[in-house]
N, C-alpha and C. Protein backbone atom coordinates (compact mmCIF):
# COMPACT_ATOMS: atom_id res chain seq x y z
N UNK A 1 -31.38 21.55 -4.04
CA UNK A 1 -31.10 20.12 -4.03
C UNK A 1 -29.60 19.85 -3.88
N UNK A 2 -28.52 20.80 -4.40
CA UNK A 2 -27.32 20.69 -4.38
C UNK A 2 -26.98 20.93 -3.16
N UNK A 3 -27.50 21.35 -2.32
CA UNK A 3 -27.33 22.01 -0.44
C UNK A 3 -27.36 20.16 -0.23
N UNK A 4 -28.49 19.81 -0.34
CA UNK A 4 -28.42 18.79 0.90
C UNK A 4 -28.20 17.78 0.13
N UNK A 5 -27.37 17.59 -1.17
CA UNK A 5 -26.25 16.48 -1.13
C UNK A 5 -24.86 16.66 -0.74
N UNK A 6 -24.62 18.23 -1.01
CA UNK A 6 -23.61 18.62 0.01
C UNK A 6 -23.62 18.48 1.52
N UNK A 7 -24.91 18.46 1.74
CA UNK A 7 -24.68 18.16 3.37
C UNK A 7 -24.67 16.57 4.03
N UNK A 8 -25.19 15.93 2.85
CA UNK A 8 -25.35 14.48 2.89
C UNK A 8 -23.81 13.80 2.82
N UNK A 9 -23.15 14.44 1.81
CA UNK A 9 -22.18 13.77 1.58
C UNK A 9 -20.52 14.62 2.33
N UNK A 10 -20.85 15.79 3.01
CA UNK A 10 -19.52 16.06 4.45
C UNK A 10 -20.49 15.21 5.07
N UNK A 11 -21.81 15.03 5.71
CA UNK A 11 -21.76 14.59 6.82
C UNK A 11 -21.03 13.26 6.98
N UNK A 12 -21.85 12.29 5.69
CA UNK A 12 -20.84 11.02 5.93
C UNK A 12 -19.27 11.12 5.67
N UNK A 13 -18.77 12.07 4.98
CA UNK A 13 -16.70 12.40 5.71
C UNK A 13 -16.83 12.55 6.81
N UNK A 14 -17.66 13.43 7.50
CA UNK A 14 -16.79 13.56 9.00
C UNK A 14 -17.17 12.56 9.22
N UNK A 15 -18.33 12.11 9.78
CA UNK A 15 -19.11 10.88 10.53
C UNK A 15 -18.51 9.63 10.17
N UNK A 16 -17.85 9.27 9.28
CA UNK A 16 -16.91 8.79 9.05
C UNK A 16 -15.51 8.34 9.45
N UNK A 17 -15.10 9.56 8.83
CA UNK A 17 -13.80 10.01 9.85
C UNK A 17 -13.18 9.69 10.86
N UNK A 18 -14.49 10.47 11.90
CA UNK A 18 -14.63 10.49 13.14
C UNK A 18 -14.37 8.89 13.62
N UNK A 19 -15.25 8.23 13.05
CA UNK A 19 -15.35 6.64 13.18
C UNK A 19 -14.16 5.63 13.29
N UNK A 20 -13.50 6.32 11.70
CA UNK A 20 -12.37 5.19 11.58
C UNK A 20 -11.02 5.90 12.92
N UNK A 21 -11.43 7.35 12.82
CA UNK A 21 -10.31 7.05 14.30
C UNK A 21 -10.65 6.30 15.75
N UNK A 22 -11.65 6.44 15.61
CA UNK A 22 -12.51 5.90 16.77
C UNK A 22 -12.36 4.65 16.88
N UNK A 23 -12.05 3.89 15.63
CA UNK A 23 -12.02 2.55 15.46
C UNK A 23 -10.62 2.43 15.72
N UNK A 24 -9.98 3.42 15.22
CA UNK A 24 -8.21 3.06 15.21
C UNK A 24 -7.62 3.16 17.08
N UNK A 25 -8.14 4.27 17.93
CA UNK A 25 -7.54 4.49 19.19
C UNK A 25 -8.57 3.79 20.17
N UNK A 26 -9.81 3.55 19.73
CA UNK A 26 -10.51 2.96 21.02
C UNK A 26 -10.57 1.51 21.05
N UNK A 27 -10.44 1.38 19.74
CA UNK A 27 -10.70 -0.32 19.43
C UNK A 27 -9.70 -1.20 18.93
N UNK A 28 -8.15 0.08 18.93
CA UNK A 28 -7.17 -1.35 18.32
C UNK A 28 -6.69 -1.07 17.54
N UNK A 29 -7.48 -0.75 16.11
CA UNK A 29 -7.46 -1.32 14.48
C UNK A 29 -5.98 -0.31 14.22
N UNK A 30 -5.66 -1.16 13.22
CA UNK A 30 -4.59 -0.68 12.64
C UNK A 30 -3.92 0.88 12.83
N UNK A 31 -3.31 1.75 12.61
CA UNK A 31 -3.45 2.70 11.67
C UNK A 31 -3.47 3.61 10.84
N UNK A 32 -3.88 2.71 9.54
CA UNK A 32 -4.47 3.26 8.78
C UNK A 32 -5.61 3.21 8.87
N UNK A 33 -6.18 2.63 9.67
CA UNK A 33 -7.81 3.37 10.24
C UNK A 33 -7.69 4.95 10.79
N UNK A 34 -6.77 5.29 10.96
CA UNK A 34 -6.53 6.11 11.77
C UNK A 34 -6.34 7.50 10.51
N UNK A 35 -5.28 6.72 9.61
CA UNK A 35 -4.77 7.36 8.05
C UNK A 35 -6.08 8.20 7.27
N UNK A 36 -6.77 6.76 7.25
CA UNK A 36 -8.55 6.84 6.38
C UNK A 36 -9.36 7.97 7.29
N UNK A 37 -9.47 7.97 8.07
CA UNK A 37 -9.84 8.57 9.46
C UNK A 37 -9.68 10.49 8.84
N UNK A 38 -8.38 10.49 9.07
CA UNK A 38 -7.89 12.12 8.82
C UNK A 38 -8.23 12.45 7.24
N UNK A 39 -7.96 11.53 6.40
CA UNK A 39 -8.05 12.19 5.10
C UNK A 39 -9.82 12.62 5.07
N UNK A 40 -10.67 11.46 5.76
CA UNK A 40 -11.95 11.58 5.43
C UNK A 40 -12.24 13.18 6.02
N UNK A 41 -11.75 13.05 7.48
CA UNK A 41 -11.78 14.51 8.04
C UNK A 41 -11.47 15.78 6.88
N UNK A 42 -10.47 15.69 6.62
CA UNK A 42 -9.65 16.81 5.22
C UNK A 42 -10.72 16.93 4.45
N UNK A 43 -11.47 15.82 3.86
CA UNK A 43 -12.22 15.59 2.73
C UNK A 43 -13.40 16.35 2.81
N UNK A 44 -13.93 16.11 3.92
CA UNK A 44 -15.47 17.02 4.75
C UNK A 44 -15.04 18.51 4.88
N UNK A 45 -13.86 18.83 5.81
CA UNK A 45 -13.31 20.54 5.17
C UNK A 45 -13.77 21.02 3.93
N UNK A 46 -13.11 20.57 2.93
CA UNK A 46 -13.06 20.70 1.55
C UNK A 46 -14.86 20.75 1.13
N UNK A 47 -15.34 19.94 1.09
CA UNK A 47 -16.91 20.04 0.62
C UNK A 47 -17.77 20.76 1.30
N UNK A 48 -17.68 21.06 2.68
CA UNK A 48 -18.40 22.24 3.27
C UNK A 48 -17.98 23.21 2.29
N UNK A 49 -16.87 23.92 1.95
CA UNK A 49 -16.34 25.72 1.05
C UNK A 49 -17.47 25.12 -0.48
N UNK A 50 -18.21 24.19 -0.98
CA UNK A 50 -18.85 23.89 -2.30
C UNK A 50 -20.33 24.73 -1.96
N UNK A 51 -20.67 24.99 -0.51
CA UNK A 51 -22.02 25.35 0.04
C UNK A 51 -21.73 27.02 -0.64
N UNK A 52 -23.34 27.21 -1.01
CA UNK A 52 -23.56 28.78 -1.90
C UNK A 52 -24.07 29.69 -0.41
N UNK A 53 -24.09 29.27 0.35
CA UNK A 53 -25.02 29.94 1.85
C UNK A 53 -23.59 31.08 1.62
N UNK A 54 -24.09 32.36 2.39
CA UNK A 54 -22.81 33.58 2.19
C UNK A 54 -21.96 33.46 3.54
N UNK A 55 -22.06 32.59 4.64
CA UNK A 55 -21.20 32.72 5.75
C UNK A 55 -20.58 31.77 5.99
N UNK A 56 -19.02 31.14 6.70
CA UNK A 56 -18.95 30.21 7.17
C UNK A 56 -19.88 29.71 8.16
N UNK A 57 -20.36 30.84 9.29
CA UNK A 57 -20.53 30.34 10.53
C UNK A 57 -22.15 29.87 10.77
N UNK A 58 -22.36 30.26 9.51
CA UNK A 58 -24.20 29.43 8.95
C UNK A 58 -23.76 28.43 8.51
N UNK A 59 -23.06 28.31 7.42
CA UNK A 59 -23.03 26.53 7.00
C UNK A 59 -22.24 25.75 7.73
N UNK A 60 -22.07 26.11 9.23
CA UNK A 60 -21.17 25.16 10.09
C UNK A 60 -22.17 25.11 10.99
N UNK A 61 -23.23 25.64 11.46
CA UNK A 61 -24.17 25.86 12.37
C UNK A 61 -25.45 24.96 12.01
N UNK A 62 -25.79 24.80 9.99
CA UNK A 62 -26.50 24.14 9.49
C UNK A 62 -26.01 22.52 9.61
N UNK A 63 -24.57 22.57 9.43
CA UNK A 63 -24.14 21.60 9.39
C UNK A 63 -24.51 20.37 10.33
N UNK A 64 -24.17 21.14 11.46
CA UNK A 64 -24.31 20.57 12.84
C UNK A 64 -25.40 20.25 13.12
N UNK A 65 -26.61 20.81 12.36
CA UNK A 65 -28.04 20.27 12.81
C UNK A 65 -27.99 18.48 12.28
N UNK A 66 -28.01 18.82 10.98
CA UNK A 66 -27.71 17.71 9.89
C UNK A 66 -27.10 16.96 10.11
N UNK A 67 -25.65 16.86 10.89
CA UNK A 67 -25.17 15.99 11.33
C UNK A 67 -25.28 15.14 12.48
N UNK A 68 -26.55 15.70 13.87
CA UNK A 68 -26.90 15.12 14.36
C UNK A 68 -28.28 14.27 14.03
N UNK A 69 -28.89 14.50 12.83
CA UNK A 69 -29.03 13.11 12.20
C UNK A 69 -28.50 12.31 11.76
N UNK A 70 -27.41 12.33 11.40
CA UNK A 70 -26.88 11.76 10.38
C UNK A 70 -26.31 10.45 11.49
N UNK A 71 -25.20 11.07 12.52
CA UNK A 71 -25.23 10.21 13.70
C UNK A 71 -26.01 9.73 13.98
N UNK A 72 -27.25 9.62 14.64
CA UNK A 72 -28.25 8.86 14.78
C UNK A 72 -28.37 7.76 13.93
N UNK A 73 -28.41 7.90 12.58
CA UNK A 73 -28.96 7.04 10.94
C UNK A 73 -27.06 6.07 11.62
N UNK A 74 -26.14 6.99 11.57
CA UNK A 74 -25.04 6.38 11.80
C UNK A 74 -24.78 5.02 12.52
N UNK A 75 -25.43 5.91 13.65
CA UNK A 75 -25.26 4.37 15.34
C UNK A 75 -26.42 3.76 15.13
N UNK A 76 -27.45 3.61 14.80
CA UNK A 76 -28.55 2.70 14.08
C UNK A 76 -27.63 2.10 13.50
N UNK A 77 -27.61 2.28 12.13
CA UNK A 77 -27.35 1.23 11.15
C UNK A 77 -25.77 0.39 11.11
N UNK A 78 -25.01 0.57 11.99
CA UNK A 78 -23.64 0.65 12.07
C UNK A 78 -23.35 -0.05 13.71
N UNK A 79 -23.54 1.02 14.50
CA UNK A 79 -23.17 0.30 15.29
C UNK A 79 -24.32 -0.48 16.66
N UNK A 80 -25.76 -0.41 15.51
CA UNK A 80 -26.90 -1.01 15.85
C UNK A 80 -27.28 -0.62 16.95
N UNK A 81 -27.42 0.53 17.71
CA UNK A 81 -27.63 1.12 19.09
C UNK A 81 -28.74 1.85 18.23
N UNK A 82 -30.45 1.72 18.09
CA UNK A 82 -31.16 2.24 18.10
C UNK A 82 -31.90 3.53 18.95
N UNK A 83 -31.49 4.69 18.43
CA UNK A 83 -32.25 5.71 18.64
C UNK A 83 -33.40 5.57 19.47
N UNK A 84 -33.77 6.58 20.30
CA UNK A 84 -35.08 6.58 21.20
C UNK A 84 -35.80 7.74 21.07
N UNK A 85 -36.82 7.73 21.36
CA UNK A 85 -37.62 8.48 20.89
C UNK A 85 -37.00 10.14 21.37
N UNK A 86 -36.76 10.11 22.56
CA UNK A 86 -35.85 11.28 23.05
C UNK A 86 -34.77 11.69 21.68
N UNK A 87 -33.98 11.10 21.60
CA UNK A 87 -33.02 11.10 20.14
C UNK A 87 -33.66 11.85 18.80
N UNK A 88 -35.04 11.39 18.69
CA UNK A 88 -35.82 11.71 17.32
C UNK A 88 -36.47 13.37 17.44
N UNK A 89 -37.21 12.92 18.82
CA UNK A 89 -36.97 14.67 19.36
C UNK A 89 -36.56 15.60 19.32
N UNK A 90 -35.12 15.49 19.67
CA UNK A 90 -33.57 16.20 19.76
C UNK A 90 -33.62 16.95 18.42
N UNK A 91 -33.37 15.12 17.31
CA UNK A 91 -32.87 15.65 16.32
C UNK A 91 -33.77 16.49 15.13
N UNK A 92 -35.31 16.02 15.65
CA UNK A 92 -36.44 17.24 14.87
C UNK A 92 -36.26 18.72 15.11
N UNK A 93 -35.99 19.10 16.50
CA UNK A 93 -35.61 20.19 16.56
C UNK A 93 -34.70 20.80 16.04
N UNK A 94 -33.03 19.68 16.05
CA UNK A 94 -32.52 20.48 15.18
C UNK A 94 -32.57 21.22 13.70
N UNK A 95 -33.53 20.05 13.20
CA UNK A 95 -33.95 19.91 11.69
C UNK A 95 -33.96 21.43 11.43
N UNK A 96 -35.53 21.57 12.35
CA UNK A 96 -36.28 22.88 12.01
C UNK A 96 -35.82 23.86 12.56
N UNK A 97 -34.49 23.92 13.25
CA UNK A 97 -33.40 24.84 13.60
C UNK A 97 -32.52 25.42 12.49
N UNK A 98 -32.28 24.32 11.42
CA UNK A 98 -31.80 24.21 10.34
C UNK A 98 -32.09 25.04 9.43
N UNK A 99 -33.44 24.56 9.26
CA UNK A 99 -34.40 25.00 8.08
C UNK A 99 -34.46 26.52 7.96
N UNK A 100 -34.77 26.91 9.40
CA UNK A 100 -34.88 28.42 10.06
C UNK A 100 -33.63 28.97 9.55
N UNK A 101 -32.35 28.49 10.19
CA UNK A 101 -31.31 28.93 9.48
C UNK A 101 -31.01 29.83 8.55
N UNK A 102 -31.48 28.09 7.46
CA UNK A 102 -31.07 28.58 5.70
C UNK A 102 -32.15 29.52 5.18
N UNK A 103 -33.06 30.06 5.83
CA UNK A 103 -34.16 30.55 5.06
C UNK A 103 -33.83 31.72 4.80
N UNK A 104 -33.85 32.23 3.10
CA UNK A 104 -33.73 33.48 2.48
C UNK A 104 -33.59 34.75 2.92
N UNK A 105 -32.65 34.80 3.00
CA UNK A 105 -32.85 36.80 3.56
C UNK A 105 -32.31 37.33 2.49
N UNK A 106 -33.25 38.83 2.68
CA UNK A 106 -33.17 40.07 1.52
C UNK A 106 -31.65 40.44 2.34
């Protein structure tokens, strides 16, 4: 249960992040959109190393599944561009790409 609030909570730092720079160089805004932006980035670094998985290059690989939901839930609810069924597709596969992943080895 501690995995996927860790993964819940980098995804929204980067996805985040990502955003407020996005908001700061594509759209204008101030920045310290730009400020909020990098620290959130820093912040998501930092909480990925809390994951018990034994490799970086698994919990950056898990990550990435997870986070292309998370985008999705993101541009839905945010920047109201609803997902298509293609999208839900995508991102099931990654799921159970995921899942496969993290699964126990001796």
């Amino acid at each position: 249960m501690s995995a996927i609030i860790l993964f819940l909570v980098a995804g929204l730092a980067e996805i985040g992040g990502g955003y407020f720079i996005w908001l700061w160089l594509r759209e204008g805004r101030p920045a310290y959109f730009g400020i909020m932006g990098g620290l959130s980035l820093a912040l998501y670094g930092v909480i990925a190393t809390f994951q018990t998985f034994p490799t970086f290059g698994r919990v950056y690989a898990a990550y990435g599944g997870v986070f292309i939901v998370l985008s999705l839930l993101w541009g839905w609810g945010i920047d109201k561009k609803a997902p298509d069924i293609y999208d839900w597709i995508g991102a099931s596969i990654c799921i159970v790409g995921v899942i496969i992943m993290l699964l126990p080895r001796q």
